[in-house]
N, C-alpha and C. Protein backbone atom coordinates (compact mmCIF):
# COMPACT_ATOMS: atom_id res chain seq x y z
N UNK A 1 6.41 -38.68 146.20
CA UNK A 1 5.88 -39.42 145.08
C UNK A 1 4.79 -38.59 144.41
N UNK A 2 4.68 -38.99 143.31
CA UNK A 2 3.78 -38.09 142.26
C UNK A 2 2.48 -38.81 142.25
N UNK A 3 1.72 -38.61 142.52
CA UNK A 3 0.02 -39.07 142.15
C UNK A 3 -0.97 -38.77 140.98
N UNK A 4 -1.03 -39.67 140.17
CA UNK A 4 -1.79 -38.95 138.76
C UNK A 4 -2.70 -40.15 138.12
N UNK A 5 -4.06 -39.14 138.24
CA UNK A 5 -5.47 -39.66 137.89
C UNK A 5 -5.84 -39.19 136.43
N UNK A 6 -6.33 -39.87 135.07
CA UNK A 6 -6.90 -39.37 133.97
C UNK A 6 -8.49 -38.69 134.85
N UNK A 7 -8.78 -37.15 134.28
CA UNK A 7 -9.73 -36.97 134.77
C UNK A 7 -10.95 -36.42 133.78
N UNK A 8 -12.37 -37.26 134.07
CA UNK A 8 -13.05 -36.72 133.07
C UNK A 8 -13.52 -35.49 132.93
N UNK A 9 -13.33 -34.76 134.47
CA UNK A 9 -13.90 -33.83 134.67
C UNK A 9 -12.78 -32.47 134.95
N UNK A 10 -11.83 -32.65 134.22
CA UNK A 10 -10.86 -31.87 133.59
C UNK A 10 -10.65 -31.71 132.08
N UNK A 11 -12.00 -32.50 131.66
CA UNK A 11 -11.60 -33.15 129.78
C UNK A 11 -12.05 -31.69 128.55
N UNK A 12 -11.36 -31.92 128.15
CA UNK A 12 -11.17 -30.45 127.06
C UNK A 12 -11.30 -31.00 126.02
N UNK A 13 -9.96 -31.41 125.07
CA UNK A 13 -10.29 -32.45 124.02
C UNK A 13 -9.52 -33.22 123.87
N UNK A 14 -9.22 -33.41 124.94
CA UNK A 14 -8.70 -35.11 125.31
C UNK A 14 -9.06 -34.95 127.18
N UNK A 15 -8.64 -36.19 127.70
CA UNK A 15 -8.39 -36.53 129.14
C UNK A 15 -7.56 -35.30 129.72
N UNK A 16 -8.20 -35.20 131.14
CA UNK A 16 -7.16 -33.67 131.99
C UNK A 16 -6.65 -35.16 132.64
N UNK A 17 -6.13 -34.48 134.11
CA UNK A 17 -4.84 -34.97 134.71
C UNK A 17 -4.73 -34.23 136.30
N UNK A 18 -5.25 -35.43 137.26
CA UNK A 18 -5.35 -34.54 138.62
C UNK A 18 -3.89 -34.96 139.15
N UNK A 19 -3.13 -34.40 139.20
CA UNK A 19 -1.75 -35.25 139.91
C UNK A 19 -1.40 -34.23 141.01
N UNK A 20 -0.94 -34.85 142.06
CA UNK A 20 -0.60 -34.29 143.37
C UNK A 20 0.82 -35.17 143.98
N UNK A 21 1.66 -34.42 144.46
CA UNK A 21 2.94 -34.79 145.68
C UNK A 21 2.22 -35.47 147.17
N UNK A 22 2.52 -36.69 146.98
CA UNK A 22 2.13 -37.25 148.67
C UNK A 22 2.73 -38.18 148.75
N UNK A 23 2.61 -38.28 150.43
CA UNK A 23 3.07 -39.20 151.37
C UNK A 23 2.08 -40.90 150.45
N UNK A 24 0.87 -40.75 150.27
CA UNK A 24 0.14 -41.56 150.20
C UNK A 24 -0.97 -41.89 148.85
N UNK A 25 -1.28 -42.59 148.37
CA UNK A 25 -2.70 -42.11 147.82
C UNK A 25 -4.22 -41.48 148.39
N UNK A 26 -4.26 -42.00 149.60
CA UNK A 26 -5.34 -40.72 150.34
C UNK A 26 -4.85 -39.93 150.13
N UNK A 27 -3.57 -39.36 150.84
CA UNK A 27 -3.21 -38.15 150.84
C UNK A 27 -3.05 -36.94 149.86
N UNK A 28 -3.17 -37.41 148.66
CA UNK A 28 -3.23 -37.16 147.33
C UNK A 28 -4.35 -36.71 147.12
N UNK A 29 -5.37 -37.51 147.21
CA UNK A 29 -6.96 -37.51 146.63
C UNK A 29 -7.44 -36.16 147.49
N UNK A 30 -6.90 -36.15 149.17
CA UNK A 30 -6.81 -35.01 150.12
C UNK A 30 -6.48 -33.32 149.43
N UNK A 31 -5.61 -33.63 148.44
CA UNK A 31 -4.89 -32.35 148.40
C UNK A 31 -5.63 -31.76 147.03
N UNK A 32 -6.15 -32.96 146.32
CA UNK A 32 -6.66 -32.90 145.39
C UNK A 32 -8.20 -32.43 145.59
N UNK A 33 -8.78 -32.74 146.79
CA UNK A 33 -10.18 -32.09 146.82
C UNK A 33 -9.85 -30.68 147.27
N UNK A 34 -8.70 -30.57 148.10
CA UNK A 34 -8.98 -29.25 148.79
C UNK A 34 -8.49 -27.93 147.61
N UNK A 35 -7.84 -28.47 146.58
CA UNK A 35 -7.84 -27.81 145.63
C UNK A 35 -9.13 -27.38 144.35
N UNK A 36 -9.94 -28.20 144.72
CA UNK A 36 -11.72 -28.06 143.58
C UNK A 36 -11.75 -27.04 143.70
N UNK A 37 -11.93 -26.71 144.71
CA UNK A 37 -13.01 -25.65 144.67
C UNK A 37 -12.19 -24.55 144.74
N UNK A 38 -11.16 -24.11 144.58
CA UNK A 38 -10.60 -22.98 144.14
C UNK A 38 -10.58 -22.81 142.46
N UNK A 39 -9.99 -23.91 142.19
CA UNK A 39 -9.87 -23.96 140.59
C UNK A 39 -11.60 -24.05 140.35
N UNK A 40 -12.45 -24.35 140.67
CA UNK A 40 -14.31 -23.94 140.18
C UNK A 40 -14.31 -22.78 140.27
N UNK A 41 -14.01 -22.23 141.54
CA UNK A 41 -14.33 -21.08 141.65
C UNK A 41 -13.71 -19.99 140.53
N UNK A 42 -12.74 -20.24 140.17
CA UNK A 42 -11.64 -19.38 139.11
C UNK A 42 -12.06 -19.56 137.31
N UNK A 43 -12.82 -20.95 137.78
CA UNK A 43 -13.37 -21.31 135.94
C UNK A 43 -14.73 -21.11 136.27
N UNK A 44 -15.38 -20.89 137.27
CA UNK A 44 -16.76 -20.99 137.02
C UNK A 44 -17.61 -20.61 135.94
N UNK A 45 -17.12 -19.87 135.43
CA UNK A 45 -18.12 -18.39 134.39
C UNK A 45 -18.07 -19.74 133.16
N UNK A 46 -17.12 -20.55 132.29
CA UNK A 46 -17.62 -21.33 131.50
C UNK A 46 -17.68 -22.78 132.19
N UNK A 47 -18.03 -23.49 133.62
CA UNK A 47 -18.16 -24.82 134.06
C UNK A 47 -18.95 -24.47 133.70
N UNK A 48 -20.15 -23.66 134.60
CA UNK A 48 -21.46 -23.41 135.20
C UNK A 48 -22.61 -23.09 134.41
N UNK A 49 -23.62 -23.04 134.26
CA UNK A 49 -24.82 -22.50 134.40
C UNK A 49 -25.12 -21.42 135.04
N UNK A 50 -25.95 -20.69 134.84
CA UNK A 50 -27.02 -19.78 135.67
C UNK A 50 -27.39 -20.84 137.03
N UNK A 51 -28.04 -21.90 136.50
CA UNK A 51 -29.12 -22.58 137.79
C UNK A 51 -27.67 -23.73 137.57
N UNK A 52 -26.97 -23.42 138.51
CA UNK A 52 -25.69 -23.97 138.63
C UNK A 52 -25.75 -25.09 139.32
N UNK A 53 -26.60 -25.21 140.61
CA UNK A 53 -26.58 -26.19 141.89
C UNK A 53 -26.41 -27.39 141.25
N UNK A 54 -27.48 -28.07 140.75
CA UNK A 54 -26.93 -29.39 139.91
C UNK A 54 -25.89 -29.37 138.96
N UNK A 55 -25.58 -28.74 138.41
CA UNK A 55 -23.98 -28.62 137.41
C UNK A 55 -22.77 -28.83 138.21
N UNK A 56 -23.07 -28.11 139.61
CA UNK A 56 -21.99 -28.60 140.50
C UNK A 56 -21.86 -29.67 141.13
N UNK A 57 -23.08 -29.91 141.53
CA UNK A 57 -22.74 -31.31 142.27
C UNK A 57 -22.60 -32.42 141.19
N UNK A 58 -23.09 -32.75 140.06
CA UNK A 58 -22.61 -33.56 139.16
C UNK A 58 -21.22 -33.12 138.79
N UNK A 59 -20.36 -31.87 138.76
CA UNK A 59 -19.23 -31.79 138.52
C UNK A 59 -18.08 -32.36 139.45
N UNK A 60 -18.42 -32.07 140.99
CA UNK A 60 -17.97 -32.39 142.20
C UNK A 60 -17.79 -33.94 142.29
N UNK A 61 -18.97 -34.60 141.78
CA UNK A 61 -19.26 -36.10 141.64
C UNK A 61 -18.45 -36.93 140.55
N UNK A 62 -18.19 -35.76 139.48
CA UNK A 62 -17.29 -36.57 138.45
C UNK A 62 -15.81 -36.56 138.97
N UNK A 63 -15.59 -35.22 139.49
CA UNK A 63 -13.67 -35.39 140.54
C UNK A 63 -13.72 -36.26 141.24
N UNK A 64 -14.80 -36.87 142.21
CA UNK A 64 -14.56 -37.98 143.04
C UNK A 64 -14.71 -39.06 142.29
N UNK A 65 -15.54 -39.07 141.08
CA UNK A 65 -15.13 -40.63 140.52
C UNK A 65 -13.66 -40.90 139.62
N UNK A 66 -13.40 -39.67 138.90
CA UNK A 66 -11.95 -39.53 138.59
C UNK A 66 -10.84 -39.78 140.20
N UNK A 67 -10.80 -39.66 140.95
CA UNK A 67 -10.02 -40.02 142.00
C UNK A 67 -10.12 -41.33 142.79
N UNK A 68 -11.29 -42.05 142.15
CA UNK A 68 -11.91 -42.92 142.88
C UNK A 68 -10.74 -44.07 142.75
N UNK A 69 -10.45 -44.36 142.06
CA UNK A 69 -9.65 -45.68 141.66
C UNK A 69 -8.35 -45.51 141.87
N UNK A 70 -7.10 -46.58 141.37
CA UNK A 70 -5.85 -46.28 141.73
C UNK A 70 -5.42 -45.46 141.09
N UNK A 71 -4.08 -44.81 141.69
CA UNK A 71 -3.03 -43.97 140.42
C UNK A 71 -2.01 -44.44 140.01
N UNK A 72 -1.28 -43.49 139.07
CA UNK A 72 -0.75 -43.85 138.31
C UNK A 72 0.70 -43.04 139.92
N UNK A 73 1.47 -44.17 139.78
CA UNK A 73 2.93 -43.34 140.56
C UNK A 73 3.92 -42.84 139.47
N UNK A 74 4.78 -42.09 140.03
CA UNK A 74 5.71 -41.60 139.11
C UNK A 74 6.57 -40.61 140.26
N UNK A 75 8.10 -40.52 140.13
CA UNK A 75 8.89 -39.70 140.48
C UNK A 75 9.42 -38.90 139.70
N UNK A 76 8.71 -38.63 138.67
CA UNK A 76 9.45 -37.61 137.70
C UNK A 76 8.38 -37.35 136.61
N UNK A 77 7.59 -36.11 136.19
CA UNK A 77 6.27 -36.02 134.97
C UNK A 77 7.33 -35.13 133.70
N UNK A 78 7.05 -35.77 132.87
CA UNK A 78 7.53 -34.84 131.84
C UNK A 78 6.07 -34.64 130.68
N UNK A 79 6.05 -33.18 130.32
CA UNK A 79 4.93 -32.59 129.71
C UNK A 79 5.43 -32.20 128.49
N UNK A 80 4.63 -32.81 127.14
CA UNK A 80 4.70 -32.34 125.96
C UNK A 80 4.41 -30.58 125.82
N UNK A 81 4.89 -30.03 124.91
CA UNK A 81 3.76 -28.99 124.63
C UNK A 81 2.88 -29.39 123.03
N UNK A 82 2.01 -27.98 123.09
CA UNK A 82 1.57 -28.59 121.78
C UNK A 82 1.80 -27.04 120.87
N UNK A 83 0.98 -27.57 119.58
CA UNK A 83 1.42 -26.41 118.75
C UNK A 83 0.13 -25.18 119.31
């Protein structure tokens, strides 16, 4: 099953989109943290700040409130493109 959260802390100029394959919705939210911090680490240079420490943990804090609530299920995502 497909797991998919609107996320604010994926937001560009509209809503991002944390979606993950699981057994469960924990299990989801699971695969979904252990993935942060690679994808921070890979965007850091425009998340961050210099005096980063608070930028992160308020960033860290907005993925867990984006995951916080239910998801959306789905067995099948189909993605627009754009121009």
């Amino acid at each position: 099953m497909l797991y998919s959260w609107h996320s604010a802390a994926l937001k560009n100029y509209g809503a991002g989109r944390l979606i993950a394959t699981a057994e469960n919705p924990d299990a989801a939210r699971a695969k979904i943290r252990a993935a942060i911090p690679e994808w921070i680490q890979e965007n850091r240079e425009w998340l961050l700040g210099p005096e980063d420490s608070e930028e992160l943990a308020a960033l860290l804090a907005l993925f867990e409130s984006d995951i916080a609530g239910p998801p959306t299920l789905s067995e099948a995502l189909l993605i627009p493109g754009s121009e």
